[in-house]
C-alpha atoms as a PDB file:
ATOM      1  CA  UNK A   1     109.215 -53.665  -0.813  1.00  0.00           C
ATOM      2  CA  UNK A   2     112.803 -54.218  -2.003  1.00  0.00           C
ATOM      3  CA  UNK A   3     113.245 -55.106  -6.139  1.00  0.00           C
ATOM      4  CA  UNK A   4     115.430 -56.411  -7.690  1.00  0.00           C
ATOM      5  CA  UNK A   5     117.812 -54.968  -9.892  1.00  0.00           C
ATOM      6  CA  UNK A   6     120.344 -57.113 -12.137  1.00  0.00           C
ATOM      7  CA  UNK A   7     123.804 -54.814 -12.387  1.00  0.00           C
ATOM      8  CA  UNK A   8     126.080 -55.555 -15.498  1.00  0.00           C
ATOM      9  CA  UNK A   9     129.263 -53.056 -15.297  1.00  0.00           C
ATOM     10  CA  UNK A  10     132.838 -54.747 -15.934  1.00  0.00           C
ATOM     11  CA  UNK A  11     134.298 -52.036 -13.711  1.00  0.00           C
ATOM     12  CA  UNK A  12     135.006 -53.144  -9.998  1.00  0.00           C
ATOM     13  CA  UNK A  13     134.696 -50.109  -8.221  1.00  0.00           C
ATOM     14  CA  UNK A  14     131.294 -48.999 -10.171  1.00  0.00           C
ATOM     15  CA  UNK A  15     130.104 -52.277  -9.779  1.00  0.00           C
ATOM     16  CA  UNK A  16     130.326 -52.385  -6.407  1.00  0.00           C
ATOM     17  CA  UNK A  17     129.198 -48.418  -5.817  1.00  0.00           C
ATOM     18  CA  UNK A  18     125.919 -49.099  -7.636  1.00  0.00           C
ATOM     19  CA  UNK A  19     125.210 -52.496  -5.841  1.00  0.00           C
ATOM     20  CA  UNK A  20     125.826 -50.571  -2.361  1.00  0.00           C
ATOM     21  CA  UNK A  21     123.699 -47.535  -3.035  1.00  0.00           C
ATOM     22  CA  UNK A  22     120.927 -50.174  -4.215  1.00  0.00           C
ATOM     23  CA  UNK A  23     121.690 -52.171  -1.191  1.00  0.00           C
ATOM     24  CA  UNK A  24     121.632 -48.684   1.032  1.00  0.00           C
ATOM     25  CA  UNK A  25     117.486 -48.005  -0.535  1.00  0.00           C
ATOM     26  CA  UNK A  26     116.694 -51.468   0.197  1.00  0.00           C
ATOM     27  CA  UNK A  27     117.189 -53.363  -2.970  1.00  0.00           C
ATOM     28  CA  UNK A  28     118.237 -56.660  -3.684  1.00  0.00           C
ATOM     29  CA  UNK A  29     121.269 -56.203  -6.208  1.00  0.00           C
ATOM     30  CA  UNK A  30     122.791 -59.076  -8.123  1.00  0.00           C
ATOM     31  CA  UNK A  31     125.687 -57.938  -9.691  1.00  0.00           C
ATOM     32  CA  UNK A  32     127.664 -59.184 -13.260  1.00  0.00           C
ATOM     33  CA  UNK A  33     130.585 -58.410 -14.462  1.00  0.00           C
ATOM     34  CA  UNK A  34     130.522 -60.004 -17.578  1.00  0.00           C
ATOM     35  CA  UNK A  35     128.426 -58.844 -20.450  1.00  0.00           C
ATOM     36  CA  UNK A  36     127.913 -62.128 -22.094  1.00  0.00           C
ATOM     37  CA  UNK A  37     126.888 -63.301 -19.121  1.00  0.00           C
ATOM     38  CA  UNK A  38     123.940 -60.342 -18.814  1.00  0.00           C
ATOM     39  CA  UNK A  39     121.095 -62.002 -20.611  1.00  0.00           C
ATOM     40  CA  UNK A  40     121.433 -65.730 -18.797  1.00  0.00           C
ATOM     41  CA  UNK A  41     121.606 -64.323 -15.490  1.00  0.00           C
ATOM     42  CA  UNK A  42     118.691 -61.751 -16.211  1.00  0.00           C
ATOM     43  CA  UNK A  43     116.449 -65.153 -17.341  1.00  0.00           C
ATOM     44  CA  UNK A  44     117.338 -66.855 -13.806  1.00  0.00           C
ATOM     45  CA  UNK A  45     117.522 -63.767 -11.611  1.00  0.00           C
ATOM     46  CA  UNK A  46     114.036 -62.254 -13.636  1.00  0.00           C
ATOM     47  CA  UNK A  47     114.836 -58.552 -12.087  1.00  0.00           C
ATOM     48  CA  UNK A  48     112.516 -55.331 -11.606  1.00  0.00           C
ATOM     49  CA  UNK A  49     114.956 -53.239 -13.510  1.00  0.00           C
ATOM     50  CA  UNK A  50     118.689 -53.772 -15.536  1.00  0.00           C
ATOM     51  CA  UNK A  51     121.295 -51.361 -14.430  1.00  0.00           C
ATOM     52  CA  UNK A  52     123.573 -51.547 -18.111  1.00  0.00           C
ATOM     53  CA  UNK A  53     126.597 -50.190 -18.526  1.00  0.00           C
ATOM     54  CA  UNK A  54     126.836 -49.507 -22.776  1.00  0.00           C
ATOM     55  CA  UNK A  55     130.825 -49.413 -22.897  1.00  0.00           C
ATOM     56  CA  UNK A  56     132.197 -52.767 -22.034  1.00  0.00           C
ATOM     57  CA  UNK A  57     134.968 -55.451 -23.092  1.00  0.00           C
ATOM     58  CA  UNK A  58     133.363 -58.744 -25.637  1.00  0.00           C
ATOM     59  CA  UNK A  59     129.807 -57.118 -26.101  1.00  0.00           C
ATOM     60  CA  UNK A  60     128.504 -54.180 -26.262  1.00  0.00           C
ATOM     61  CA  UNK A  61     125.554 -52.963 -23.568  1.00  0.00           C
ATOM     62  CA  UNK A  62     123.481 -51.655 -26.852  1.00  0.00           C
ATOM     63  CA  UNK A  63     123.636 -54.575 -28.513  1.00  0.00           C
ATOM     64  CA  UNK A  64     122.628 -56.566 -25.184  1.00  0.00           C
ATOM     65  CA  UNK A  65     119.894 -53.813 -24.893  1.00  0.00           C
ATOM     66  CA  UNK A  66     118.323 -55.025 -28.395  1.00  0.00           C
ATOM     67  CA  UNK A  67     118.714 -58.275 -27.028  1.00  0.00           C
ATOM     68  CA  UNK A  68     116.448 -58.138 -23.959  1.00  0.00           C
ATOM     69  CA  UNK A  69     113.866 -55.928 -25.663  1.00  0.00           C
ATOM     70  CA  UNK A  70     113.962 -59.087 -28.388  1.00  0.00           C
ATOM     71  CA  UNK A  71     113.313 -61.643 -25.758  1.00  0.00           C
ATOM     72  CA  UNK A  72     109.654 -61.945 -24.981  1.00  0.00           C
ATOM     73  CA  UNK A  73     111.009 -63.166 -21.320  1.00  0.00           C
ATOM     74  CA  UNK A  74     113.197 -60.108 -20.655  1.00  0.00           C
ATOM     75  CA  UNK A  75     111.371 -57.484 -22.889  1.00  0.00           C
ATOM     76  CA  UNK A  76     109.042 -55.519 -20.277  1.00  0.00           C
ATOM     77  CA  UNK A  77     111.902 -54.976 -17.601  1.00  0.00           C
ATOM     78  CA  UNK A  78     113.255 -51.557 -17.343  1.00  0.00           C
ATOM     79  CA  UNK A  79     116.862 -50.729 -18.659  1.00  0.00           C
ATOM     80  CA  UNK A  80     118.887 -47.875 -17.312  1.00  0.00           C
ATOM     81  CA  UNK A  81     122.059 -47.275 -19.160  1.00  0.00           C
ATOM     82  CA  UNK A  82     124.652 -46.102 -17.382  1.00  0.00           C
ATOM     83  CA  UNK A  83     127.746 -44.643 -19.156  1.00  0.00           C
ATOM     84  CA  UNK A  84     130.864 -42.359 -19.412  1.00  0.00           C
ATOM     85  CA  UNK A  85     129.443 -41.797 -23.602  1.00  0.00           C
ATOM     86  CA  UNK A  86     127.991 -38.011 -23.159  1.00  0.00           C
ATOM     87  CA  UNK A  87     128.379 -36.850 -26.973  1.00  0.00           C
ATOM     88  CA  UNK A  88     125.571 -35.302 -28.177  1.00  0.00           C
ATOM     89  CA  UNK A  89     122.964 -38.202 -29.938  1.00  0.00           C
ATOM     90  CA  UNK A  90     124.072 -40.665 -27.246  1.00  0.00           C
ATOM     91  CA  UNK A  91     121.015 -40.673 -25.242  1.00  0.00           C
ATOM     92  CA  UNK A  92     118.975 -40.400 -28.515  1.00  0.00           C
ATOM     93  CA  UNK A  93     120.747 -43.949 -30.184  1.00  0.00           C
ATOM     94  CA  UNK A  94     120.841 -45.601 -26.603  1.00  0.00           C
ATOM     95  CA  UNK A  95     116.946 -44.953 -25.715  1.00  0.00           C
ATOM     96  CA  UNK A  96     116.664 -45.736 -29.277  1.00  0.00           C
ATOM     97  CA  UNK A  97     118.004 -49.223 -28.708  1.00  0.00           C
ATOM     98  CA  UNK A  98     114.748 -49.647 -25.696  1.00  0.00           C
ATOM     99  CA  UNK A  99     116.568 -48.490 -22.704  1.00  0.00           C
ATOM    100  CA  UNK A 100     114.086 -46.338 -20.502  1.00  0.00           C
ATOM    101  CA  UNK A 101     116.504 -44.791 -18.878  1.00  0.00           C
ATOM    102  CA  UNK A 102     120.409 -43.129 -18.859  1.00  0.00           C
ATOM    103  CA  UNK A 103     122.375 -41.642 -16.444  1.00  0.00           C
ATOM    104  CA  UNK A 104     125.572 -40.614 -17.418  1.00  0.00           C
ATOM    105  CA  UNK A 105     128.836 -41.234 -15.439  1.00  0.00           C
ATOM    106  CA  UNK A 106     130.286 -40.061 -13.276  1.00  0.00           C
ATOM    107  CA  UNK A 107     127.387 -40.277 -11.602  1.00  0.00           C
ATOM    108  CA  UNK A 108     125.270 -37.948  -8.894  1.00  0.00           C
ATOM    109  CA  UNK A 109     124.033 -40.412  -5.928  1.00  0.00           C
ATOM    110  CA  UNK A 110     121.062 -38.786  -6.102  1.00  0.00           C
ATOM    111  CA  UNK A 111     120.333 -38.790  -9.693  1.00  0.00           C
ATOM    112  CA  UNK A 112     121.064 -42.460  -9.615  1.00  0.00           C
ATOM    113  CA  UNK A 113     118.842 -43.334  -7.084  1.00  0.00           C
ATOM    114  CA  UNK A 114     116.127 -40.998  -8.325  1.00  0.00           C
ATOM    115  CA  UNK A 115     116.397 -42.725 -11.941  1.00  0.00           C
ATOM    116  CA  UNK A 116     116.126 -46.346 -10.209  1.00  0.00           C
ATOM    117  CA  UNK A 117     113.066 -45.408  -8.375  1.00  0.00           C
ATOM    118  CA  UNK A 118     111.446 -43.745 -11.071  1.00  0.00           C
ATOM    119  CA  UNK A 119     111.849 -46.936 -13.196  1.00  0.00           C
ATOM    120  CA  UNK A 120     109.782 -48.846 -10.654  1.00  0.00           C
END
């Protein structure tokens, strides 16, 4: 049965890579590229899981992390950062901040997928 998974990366070309390997496994991908646009469009879209990029232009995908896990609407779906940070407490602060899961870029296919599935 296909989820849904809301994607909020401000790079193109990452964007569109995670939105085609969910696409490829048979989920339904809805895909922002503005930050300050993430929490709106996770309200209407109500996903199975939040793909977050943490390094982005206007917000920051930690503080939009605390933000969902705030929101009694938002705060049970599963968040899987995704990010180029790899310095040693990173994973600590952003799981810290209520995302379930992080991958870090750039990313293994595999490892991606098997993240995303696990989440579900």
């Amino acid at each position: 049965m296909a989820k849904r998974v809301l994607v909020v990366e401000d790079n193109e070309l990452n964007l569109k890579l995670f939105c085609d390997l969910l696409r490829a496994h048979d989920h339904e991908a809805d895909p922002v590229r503005d930050g300050r646009d993430a929490v709106g469009r996770a309200r209407e879209f109500q996903p199975d899981l939040i793909v977050m990029d943490i390094q982005m232009p206007h917000v920051s995908g930690l503080d939009l992390i605390e933000e969902i896990k705030r929101d009694s609407a938002l705060k049970n779906i599963p968040i899987m950062a995704v990010t180029a940070y790899a310095a040693k407490g990173d994973e600590e602060r952003i799981r810290g901040a209520g995302a379930e899961a992080y991958v870090s870029k750039p990313i293994s296919v595999l490892k991606f997928i098997e993240s995303v599935n696990a989440l579900f």
